[in-house]
C-alpha atoms as a PDB file:
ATOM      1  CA  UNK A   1       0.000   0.000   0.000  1.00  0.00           C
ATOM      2  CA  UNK A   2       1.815   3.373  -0.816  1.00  0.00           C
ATOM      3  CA  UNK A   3       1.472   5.858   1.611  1.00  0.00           C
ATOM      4  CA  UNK A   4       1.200   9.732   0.987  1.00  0.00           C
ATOM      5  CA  UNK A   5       4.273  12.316   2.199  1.00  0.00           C
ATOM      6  CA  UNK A   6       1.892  13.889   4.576  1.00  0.00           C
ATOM      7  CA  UNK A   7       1.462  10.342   6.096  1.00  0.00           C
ATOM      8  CA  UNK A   8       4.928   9.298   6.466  1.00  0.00           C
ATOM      9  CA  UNK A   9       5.779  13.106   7.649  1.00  0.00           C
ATOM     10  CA  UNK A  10       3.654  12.587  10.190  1.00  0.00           C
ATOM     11  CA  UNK A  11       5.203   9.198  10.992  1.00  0.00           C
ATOM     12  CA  UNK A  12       8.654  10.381  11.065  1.00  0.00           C
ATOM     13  CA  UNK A  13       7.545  13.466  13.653  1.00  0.00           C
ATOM     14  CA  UNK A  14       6.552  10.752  15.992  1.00  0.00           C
ATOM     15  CA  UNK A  15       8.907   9.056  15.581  1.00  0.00           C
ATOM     16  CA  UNK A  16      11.143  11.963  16.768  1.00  0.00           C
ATOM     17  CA  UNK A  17       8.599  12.874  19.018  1.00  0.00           C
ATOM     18  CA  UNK A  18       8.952   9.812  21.153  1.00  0.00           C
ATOM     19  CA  UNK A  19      13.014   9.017  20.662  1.00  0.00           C
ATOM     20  CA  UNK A  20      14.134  13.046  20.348  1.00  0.00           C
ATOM     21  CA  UNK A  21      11.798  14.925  22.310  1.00  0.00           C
ATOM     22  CA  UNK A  22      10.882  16.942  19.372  1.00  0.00           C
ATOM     23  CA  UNK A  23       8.166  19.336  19.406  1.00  0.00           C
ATOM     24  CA  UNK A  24       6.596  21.385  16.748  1.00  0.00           C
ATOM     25  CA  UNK A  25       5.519  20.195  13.167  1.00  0.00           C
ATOM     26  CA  UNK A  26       7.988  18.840  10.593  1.00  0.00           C
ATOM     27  CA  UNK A  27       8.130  20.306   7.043  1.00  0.00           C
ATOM     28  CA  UNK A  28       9.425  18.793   4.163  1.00  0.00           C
ATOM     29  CA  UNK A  29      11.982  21.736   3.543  1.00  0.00           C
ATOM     30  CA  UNK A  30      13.723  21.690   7.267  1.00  0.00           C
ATOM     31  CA  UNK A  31      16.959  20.857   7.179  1.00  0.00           C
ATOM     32  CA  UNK A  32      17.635  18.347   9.840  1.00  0.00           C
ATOM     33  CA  UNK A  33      21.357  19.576  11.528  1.00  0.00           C
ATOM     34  CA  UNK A  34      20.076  23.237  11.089  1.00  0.00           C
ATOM     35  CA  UNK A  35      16.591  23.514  11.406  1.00  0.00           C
ATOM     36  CA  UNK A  36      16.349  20.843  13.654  1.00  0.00           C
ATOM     37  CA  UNK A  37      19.308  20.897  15.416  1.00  0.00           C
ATOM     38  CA  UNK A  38      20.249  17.494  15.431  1.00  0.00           C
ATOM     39  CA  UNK A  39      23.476  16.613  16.574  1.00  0.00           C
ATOM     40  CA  UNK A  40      25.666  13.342  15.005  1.00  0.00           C
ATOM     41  CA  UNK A  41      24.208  11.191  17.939  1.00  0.00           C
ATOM     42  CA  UNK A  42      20.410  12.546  17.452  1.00  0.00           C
ATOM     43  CA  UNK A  43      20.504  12.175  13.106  1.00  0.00           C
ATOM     44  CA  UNK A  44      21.597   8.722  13.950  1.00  0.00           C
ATOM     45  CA  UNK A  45      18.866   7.936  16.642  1.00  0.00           C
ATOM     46  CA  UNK A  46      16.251   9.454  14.131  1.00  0.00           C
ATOM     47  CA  UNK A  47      17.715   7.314  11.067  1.00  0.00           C
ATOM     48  CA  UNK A  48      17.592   4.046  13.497  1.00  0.00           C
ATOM     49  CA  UNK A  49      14.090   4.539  14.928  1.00  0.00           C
ATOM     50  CA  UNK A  50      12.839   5.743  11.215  1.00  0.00           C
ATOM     51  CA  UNK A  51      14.185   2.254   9.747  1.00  0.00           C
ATOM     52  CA  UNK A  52      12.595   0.375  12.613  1.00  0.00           C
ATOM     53  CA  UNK A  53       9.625   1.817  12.312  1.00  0.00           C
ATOM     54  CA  UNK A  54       9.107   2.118   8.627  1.00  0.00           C
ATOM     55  CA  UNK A  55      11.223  -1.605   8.496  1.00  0.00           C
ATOM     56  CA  UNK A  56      13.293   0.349   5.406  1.00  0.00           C
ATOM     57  CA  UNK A  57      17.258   0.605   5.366  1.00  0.00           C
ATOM     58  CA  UNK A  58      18.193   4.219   4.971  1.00  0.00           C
ATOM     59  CA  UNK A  59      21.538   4.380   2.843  1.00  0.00           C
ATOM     60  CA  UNK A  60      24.520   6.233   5.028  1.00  0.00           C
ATOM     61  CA  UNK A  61      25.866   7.979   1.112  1.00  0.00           C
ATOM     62  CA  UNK A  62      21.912   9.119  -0.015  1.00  0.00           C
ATOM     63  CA  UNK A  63      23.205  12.876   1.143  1.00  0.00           C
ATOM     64  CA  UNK A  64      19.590  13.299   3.470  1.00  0.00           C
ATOM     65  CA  UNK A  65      19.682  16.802   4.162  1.00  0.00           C
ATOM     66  CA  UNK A  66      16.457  17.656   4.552  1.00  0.00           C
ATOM     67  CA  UNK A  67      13.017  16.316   5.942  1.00  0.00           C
ATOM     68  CA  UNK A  68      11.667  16.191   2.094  1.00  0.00           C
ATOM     69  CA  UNK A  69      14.540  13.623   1.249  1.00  0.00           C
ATOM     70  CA  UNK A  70      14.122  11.669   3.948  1.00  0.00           C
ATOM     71  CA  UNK A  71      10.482  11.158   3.404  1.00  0.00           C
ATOM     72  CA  UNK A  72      11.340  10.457  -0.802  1.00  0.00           C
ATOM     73  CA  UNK A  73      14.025   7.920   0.577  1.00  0.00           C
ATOM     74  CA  UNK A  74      10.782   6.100   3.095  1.00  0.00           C
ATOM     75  CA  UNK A  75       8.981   6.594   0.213  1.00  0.00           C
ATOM     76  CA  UNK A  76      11.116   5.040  -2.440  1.00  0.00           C
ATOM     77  CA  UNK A  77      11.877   1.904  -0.346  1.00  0.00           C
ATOM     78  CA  UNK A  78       7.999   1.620   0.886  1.00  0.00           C
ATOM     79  CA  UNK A  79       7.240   1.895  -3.063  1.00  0.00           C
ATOM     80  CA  UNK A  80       9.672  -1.539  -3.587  1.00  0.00           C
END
């Protein structure tokens, strides 16, 4: 079943809800070290819970900068 953006942006802000203690809404065009301040240790955490709960493998060299590419990555491997 192939799920919209809006859907899995919503997934992935729970997802950093519940592991990063994030609060506010995610948009596709925040950038994840500046916008959302994630350190090394935090981008990792979100990238390990996102996998888990999506049950994707997120590629280490796909350059995710932003929210919007990591939802197009979900998507892409959801869409498999």
């Amino acid at each position: 079943m192939s799920r919209s953006d809006a859907e899995i942006i919503t997934d992935i802000a729970e997802v950093a809800r519940q592991h990063l203690g994030w609060k506010g809404e995610l948009r596709p065009e925040m950038r994840l070290v500046e916008d959302l301040e994630l350190d090394s240790l935090k981008t990792l955490t979100l990238a390990l819970e996102v996998e888990n709960f999506f049950r994707v493998c997120l590629d280490e060299e796909a350059g995710i900068q932003t929210v919007g590419d990591l939802v197009a990555i979900v998507r892409e491997q959801l869409d498999d």
